[in-house]
C-alpha atoms as a PDB file:
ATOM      1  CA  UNK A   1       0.000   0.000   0.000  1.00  0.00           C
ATOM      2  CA  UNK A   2       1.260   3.551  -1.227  1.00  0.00           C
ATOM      3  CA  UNK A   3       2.166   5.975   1.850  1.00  0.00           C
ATOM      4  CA  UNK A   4       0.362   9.177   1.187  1.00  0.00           C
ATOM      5  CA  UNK A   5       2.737  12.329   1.085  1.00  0.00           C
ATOM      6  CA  UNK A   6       0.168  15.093   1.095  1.00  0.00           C
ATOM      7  CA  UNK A   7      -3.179  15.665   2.814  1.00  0.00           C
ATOM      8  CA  UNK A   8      -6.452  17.098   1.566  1.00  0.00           C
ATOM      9  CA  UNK A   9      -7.122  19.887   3.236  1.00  0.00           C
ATOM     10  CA  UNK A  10     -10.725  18.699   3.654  1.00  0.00           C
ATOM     11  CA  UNK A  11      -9.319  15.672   5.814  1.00  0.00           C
ATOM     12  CA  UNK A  12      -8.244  17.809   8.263  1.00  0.00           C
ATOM     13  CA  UNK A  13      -8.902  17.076  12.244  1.00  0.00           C
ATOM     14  CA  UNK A  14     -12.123  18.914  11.791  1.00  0.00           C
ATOM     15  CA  UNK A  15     -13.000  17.442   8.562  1.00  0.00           C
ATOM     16  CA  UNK A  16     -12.948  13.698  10.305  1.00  0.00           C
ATOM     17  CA  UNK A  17     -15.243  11.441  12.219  1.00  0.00           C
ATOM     18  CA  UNK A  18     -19.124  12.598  13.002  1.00  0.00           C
ATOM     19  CA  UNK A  19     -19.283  16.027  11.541  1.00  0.00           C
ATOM     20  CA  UNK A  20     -22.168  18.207  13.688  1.00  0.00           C
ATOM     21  CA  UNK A  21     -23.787  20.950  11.709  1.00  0.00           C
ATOM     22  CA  UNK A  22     -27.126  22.720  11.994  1.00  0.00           C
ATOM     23  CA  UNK A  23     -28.885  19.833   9.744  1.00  0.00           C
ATOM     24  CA  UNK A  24     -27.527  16.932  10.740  1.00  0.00           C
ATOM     25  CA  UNK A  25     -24.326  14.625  10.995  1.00  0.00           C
ATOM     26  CA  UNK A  26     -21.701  14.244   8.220  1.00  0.00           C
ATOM     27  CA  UNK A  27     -19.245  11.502   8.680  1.00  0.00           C
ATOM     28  CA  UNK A  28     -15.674  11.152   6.893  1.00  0.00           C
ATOM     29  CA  UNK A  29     -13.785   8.016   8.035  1.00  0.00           C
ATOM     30  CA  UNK A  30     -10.597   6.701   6.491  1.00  0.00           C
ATOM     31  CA  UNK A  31     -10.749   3.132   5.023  1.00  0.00           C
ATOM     32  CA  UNK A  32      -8.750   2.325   1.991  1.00  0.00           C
ATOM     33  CA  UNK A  33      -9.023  -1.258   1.544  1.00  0.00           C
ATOM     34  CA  UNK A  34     -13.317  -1.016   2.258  1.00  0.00           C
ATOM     35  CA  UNK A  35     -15.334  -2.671  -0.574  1.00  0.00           C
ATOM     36  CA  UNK A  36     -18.257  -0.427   1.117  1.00  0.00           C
ATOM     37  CA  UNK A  37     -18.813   1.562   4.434  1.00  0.00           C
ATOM     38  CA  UNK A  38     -22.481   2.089   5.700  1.00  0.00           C
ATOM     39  CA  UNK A  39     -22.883   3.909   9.072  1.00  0.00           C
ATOM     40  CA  UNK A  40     -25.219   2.256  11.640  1.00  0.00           C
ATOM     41  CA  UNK A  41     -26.180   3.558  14.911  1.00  0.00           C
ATOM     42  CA  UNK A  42     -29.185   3.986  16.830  1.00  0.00           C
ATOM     43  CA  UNK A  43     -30.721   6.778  14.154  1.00  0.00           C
ATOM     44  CA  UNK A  44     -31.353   3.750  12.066  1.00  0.00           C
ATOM     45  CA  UNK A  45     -32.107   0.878  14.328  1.00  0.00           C
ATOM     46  CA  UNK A  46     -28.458  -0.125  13.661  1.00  0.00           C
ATOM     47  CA  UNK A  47     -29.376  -1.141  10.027  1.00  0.00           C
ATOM     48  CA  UNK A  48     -26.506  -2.954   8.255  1.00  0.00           C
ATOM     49  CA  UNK A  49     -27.158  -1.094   4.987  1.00  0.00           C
ATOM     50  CA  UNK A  50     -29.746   1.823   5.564  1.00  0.00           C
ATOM     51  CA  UNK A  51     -27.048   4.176   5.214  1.00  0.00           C
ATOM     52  CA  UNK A  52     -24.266   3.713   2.499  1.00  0.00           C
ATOM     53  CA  UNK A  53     -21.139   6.157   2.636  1.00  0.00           C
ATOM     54  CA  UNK A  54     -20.509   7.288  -0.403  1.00  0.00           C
ATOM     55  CA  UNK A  55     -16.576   7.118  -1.914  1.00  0.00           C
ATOM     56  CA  UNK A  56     -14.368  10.284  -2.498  1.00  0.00           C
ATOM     57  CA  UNK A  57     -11.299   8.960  -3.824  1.00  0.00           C
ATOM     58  CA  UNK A  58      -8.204   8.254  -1.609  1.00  0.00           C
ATOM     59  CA  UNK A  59      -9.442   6.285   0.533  1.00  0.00           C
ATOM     60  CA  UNK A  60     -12.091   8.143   1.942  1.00  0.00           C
ATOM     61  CA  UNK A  61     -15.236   7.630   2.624  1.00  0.00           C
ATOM     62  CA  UNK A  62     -18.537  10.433   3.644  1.00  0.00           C
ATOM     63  CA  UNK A  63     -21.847  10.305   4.050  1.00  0.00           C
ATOM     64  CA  UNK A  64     -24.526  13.234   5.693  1.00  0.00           C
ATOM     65  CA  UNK A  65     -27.307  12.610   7.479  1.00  0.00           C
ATOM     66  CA  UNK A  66     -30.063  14.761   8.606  1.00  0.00           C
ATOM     67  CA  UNK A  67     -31.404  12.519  11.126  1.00  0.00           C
ATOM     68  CA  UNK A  68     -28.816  12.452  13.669  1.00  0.00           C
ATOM     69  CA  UNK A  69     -28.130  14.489  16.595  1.00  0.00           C
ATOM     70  CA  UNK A  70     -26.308  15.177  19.177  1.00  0.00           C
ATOM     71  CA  UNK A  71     -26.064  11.874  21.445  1.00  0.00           C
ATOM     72  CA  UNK A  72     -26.842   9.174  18.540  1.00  0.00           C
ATOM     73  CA  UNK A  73     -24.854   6.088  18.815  1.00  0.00           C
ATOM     74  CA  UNK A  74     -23.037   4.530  15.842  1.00  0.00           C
ATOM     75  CA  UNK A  75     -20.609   2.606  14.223  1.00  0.00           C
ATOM     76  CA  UNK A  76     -18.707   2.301  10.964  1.00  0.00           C
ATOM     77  CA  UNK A  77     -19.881  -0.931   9.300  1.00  0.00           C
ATOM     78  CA  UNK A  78     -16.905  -1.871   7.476  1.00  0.00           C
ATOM     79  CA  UNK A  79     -17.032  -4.365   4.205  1.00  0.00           C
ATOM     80  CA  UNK A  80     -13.943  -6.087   2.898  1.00  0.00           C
ATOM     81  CA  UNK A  81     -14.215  -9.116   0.786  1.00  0.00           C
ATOM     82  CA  UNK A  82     -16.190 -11.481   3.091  1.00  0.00           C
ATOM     83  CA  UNK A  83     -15.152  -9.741   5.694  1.00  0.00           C
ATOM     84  CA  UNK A  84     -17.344  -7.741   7.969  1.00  0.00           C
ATOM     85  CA  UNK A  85     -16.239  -5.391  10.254  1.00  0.00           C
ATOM     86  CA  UNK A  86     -17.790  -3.434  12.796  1.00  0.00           C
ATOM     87  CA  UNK A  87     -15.748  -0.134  13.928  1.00  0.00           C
ATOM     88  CA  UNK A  88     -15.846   2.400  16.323  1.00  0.00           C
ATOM     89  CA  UNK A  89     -14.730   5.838  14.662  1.00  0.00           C
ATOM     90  CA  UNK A  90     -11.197   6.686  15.318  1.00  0.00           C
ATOM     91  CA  UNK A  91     -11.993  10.203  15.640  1.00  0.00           C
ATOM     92  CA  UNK A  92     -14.916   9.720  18.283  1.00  0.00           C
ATOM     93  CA  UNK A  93     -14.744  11.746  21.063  1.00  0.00           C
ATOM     94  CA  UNK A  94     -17.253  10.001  22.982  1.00  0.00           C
ATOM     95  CA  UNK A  95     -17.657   6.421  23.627  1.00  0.00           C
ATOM     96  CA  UNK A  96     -19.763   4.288  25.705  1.00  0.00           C
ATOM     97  CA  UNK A  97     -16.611   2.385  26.636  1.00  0.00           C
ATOM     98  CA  UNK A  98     -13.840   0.893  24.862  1.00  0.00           C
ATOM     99  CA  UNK A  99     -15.491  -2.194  23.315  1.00  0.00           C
ATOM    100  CA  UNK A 100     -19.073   0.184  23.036  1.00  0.00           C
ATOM    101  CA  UNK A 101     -20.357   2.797  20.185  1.00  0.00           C
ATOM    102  CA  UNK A 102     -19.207   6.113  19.600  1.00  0.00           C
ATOM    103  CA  UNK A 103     -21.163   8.747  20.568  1.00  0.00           C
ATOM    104  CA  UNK A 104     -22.133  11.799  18.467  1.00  0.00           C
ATOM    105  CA  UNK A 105     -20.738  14.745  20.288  1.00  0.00           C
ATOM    106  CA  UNK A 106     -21.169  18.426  20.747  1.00  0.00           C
ATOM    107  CA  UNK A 107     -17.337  19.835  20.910  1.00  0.00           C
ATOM    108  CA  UNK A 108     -19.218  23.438  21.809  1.00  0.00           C
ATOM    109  CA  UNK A 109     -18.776  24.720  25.658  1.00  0.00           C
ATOM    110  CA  UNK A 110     -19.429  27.885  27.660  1.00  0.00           C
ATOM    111  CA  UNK A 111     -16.007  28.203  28.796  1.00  0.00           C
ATOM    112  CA  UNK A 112     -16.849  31.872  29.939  1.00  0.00           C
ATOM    113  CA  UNK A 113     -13.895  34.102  30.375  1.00  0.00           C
ATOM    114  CA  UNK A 114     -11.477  31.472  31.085  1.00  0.00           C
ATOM    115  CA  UNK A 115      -7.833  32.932  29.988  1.00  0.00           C
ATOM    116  CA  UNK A 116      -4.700  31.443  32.053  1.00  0.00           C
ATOM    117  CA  UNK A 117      -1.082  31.169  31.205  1.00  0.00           C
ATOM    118  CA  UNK A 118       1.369  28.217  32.629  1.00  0.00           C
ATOM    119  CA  UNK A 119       3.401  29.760  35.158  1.00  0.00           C
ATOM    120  CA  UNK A 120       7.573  29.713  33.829  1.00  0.00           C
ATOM    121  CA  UNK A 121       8.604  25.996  34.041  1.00  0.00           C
ATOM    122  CA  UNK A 122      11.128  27.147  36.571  1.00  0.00           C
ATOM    123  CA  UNK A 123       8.261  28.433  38.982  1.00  0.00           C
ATOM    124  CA  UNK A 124       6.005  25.360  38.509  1.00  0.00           C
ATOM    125  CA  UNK A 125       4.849  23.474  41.170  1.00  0.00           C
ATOM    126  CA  UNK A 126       3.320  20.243  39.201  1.00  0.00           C
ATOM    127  CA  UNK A 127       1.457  17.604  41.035  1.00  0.00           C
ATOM    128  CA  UNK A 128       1.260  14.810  38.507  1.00  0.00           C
ATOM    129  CA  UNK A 129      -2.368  13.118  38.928  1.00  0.00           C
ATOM    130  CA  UNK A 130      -4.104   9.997  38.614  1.00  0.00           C
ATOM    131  CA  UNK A 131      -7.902  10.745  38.635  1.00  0.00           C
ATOM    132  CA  UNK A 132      -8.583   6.916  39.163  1.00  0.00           C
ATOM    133  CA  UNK A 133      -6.693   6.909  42.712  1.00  0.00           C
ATOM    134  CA  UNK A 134      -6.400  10.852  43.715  1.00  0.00           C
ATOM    135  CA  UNK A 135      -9.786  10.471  45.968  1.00  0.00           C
ATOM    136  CA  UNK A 136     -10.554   6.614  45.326  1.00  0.00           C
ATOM    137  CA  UNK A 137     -13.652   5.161  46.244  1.00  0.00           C
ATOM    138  CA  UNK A 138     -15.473   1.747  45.440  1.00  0.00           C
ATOM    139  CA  UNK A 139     -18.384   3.664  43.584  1.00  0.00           C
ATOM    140  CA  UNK A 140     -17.721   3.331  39.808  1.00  0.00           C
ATOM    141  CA  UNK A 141     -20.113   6.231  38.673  1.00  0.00           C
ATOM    142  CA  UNK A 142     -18.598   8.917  40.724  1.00  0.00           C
ATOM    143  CA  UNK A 143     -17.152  11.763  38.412  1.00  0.00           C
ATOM    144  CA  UNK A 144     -13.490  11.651  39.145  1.00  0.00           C
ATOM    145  CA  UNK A 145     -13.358  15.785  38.090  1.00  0.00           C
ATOM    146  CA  UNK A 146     -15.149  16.530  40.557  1.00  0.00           C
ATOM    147  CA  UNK A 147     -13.514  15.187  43.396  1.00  0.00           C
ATOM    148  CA  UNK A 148     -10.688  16.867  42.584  1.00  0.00           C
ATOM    149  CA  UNK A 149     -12.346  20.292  41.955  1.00  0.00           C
ATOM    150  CA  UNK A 150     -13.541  19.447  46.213  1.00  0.00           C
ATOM    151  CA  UNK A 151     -10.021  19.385  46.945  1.00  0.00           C
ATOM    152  CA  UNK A 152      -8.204  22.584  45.074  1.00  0.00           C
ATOM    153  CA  UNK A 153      -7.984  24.626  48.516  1.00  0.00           C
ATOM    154  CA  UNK A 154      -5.999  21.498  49.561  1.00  0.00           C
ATOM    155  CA  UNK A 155      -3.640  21.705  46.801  1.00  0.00           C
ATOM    156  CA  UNK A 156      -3.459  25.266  46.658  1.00  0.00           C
ATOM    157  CA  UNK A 157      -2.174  25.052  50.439  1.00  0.00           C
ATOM    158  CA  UNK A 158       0.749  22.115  49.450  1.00  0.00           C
ATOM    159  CA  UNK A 159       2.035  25.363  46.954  1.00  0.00           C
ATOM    160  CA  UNK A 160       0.639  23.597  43.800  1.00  0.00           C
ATOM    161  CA  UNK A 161       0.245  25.665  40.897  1.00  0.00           C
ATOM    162  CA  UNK A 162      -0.080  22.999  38.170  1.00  0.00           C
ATOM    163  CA  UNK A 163      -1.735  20.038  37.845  1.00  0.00           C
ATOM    164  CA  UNK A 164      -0.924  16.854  35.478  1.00  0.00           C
ATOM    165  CA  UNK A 165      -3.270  14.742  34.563  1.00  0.00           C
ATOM    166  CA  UNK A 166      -2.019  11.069  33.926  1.00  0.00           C
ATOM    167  CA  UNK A 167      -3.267   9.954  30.301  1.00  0.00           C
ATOM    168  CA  UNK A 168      -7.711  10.381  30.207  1.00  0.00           C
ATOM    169  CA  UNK A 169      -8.388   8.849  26.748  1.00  0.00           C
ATOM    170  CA  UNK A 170     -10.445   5.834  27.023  1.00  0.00           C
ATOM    171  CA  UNK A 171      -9.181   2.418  28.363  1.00  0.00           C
ATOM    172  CA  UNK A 172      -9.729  -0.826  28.444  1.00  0.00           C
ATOM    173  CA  UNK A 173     -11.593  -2.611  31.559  1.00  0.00           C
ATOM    174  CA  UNK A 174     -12.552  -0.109  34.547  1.00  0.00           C
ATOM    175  CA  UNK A 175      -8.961   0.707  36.103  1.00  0.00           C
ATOM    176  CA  UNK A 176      -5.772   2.024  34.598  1.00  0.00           C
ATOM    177  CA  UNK A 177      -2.630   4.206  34.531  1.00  0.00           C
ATOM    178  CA  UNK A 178      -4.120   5.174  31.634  1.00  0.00           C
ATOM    179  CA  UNK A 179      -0.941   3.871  29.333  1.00  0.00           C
ATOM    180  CA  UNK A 180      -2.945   1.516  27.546  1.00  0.00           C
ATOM    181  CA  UNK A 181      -5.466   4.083  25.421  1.00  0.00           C
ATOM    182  CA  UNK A 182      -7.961   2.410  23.128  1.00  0.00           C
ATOM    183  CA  UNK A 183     -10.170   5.152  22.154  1.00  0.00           C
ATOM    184  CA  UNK A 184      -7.361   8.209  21.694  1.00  0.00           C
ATOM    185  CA  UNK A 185      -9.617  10.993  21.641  1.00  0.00           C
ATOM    186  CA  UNK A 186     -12.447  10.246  23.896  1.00  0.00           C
ATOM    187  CA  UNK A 187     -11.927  11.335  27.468  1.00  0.00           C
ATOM    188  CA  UNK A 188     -12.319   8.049  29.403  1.00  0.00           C
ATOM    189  CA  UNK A 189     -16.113   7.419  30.603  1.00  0.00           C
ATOM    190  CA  UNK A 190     -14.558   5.974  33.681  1.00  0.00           C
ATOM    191  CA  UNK A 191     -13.363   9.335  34.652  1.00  0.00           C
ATOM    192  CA  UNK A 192     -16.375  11.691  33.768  1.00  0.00           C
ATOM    193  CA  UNK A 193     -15.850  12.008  29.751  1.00  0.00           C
ATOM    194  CA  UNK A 194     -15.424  14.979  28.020  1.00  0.00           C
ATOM    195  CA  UNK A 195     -17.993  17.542  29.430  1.00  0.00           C
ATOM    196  CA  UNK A 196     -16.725  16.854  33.056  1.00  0.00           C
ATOM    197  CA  UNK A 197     -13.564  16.507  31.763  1.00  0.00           C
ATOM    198  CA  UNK A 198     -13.968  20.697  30.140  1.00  0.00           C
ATOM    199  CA  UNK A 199     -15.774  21.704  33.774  1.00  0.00           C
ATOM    200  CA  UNK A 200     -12.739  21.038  35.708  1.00  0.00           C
ATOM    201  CA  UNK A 201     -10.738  22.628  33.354  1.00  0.00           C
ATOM    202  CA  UNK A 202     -12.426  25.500  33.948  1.00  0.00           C
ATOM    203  CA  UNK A 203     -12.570  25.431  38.058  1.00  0.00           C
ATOM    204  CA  UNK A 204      -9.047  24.458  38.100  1.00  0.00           C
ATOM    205  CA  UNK A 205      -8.430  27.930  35.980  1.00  0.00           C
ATOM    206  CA  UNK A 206     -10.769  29.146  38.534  1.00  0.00           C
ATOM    207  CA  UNK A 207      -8.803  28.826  41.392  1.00  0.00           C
ATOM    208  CA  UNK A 208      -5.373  30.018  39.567  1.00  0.00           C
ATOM    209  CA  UNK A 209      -3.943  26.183  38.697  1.00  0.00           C
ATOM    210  CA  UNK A 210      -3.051  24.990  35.246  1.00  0.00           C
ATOM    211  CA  UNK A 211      -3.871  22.425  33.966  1.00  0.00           C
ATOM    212  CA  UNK A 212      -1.671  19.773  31.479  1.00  0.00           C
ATOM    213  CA  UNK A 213      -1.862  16.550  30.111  1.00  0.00           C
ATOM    214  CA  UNK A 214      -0.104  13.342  29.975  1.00  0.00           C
ATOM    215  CA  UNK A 215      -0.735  11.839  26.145  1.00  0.00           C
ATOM    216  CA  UNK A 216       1.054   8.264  24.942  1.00  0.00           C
ATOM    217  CA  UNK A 217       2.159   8.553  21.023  1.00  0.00           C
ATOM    218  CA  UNK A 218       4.370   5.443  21.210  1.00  0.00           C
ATOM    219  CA  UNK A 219       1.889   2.454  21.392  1.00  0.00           C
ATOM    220  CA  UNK A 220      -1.467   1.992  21.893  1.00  0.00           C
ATOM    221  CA  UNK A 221      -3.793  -0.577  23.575  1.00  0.00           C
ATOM    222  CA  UNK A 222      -3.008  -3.619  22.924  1.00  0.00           C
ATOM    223  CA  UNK A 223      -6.263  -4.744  23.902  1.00  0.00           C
ATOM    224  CA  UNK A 224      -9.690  -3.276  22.871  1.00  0.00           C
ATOM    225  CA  UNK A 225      -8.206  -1.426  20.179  1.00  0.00           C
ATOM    226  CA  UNK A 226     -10.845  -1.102  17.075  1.00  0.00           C
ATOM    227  CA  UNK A 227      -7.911   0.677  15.094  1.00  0.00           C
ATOM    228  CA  UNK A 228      -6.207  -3.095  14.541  1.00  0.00           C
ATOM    229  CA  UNK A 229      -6.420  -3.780  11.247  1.00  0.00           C
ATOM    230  CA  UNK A 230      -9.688  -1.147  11.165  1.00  0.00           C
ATOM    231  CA  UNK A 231     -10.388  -1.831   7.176  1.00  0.00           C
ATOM    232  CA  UNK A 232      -9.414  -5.736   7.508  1.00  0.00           C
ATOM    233  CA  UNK A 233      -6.012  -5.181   5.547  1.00  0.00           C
ATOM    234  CA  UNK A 234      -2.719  -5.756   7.285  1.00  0.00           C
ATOM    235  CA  UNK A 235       0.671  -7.381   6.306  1.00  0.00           C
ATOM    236  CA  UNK A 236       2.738 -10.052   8.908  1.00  0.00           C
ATOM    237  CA  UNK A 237      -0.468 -10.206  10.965  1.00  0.00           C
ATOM    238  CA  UNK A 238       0.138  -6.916  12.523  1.00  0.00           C
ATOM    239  CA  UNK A 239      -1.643  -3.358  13.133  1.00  0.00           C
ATOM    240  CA  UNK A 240      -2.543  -2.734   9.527  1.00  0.00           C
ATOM    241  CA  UNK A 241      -3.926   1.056   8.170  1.00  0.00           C
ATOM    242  CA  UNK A 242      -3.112   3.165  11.084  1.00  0.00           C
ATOM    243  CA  UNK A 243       0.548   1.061  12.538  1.00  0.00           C
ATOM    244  CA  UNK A 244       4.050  -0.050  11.318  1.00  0.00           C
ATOM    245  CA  UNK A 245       3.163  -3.651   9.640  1.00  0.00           C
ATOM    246  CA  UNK A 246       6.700  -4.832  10.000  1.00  0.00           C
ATOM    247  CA  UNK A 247       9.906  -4.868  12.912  1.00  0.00           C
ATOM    248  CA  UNK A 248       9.276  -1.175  13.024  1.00  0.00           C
ATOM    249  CA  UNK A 249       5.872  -1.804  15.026  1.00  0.00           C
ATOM    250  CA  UNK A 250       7.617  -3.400  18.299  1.00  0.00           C
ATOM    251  CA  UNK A 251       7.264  -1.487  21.750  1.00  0.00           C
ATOM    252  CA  UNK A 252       7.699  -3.238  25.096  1.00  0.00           C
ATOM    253  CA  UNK A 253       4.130  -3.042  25.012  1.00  0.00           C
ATOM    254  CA  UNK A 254       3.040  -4.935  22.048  1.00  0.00           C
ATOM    255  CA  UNK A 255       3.104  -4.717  18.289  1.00  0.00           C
ATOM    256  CA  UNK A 256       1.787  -1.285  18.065  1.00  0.00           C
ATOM    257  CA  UNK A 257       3.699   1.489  17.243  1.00  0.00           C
ATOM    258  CA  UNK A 258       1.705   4.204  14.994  1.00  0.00           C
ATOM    259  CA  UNK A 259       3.477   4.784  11.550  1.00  0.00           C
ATOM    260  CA  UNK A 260       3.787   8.170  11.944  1.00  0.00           C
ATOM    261  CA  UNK A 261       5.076   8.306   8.449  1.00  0.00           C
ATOM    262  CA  UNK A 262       1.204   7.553   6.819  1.00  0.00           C
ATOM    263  CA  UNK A 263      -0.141  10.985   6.193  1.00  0.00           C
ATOM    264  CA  UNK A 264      -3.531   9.756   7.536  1.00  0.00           C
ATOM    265  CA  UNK A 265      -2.662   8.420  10.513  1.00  0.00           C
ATOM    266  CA  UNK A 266      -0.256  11.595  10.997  1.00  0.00           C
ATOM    267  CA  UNK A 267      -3.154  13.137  11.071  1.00  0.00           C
ATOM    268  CA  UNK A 268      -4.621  11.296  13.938  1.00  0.00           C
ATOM    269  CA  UNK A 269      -2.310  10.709  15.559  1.00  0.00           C
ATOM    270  CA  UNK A 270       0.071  14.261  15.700  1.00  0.00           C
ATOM    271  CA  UNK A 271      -3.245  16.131  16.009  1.00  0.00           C
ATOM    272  CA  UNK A 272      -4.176  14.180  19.497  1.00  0.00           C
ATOM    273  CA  UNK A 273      -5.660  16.874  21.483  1.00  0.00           C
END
């Protein structure tokens, strides 16, 4: 398979995944070696063929729909040969969990007059934080922001001035340093997701603390990862579309290094945010 040099400038980020506008969804997903891609969700009973996605050349595949909004569940339904695949998008920034649907989502927040700057690193007091343990308790719905937005006088008073958050995107099972993303843009459910996730952003800017993140470019998963081999093509068994198929693909954490040197998956995975 060729290695793309250049990028559309419709592919962009924002040009990817479930596309919100004020009459519907579009959706753009990336799938070379597809036959056919149909979306399927909750819009349309999760039809296997209700809604076809329609080819634009490079790979590329995009379909608009006026009868989804905001909160619709869905996955890519992926043909290739006699293969069948059923994908979450690899642009979703909401999931019901790692092994669930994507969720249509609404990146627009009220983040008022929120303006801070990072202290100079030489003046930062950083208190590198795992949500998952910072207040732990046994109840698995409690929203892990918010605990720690309880407990800002408290690190305020230790001379904290920055807080880093240990990686959120969405993991596999319920507990994790968070090392292991699946999902590399959704904000782990586990935690809050991503609306909790922007609320303590804003109380932490709030009460004068900054806020930065811990992100993992150098593997992914291995387990519950719907980017293996996402359109069914790979070479030597391995990661297919989005990784290194060959030695290059090694990490001490499993065969699944991204090839940064794909333009599309440069794309998703440079532009992590």
């Amino acid at each position: 398979m060729e290695k793309t040099s250049t990028i559309d400038s419709r592919k962009s980020l924002a040009g990817m995944g479930a596309i919100l506008h004020d009459q519907g969804v579009a959706f753009r997903v990336w799938a070379p070696h597809a036959n056919a891609v149909y979306v399927t969700g909750t819009f349309n009973d999760w039809s296997d063929d209700a809604n076809p996605m329609a080819s634009e050349g490079n790979g590329y595949w995009y379909l608009d729909i006026a009868a989804v909004k905001t909160g619709a569940e869905y996955r890519y339904r992926i043909l290739n040969g006699d293969n069948v695949l059923m994908r979450i998008d690899p642009y979703a920034k909401h999931v019901t969990s790692s092994v669930g649907n994507a969720i249509v989502y609404d990146t627009r927040f009220d983040w008022e007059d929120d303006e801070i700057k990072l202290p100079p690193i030489n003046e930062m007091v950083i208190y590198e934080m795992h949500l998952g343990t910072f207040n732990d308790t046994e109840n698995d719905d409690v929203d892990r922001f918010a605990e720690v937005i309880e407990k800002l006088d408290y690190l305020k008073c230790l001379g904290v001035n920055v807080i880093e958050l240990m990686p959120l995107a969405q993991f596999a099972g319920h507990s994790s340093w968070g090392y292991n993303p699946s999902c590399i843009f959704a904000v782990s459910t586990h935690y809050g997701g991503p609306n909790r996730f922007k609320h303590f952003v804003k109380e932490v800017h709030k009460a004068g603390i900054g806020v930065i993140l811990d992100v993992v470019y150098n593997h992914f998963g291995p387990s519950d990862l719907d980017l293996w081999q996402f359109d069914g093509w790979s070479e030597n068994d391995k990661g297919g579309i989005y990784f290194y198929n060959d030695w290059r693909s090694q990490t001490p954490w499993g065969q699944t290094r991204p090839d940064y040197g794909r333009g599309e998956a440069e794309i998703l995975f440079v532009t992590m945010r």
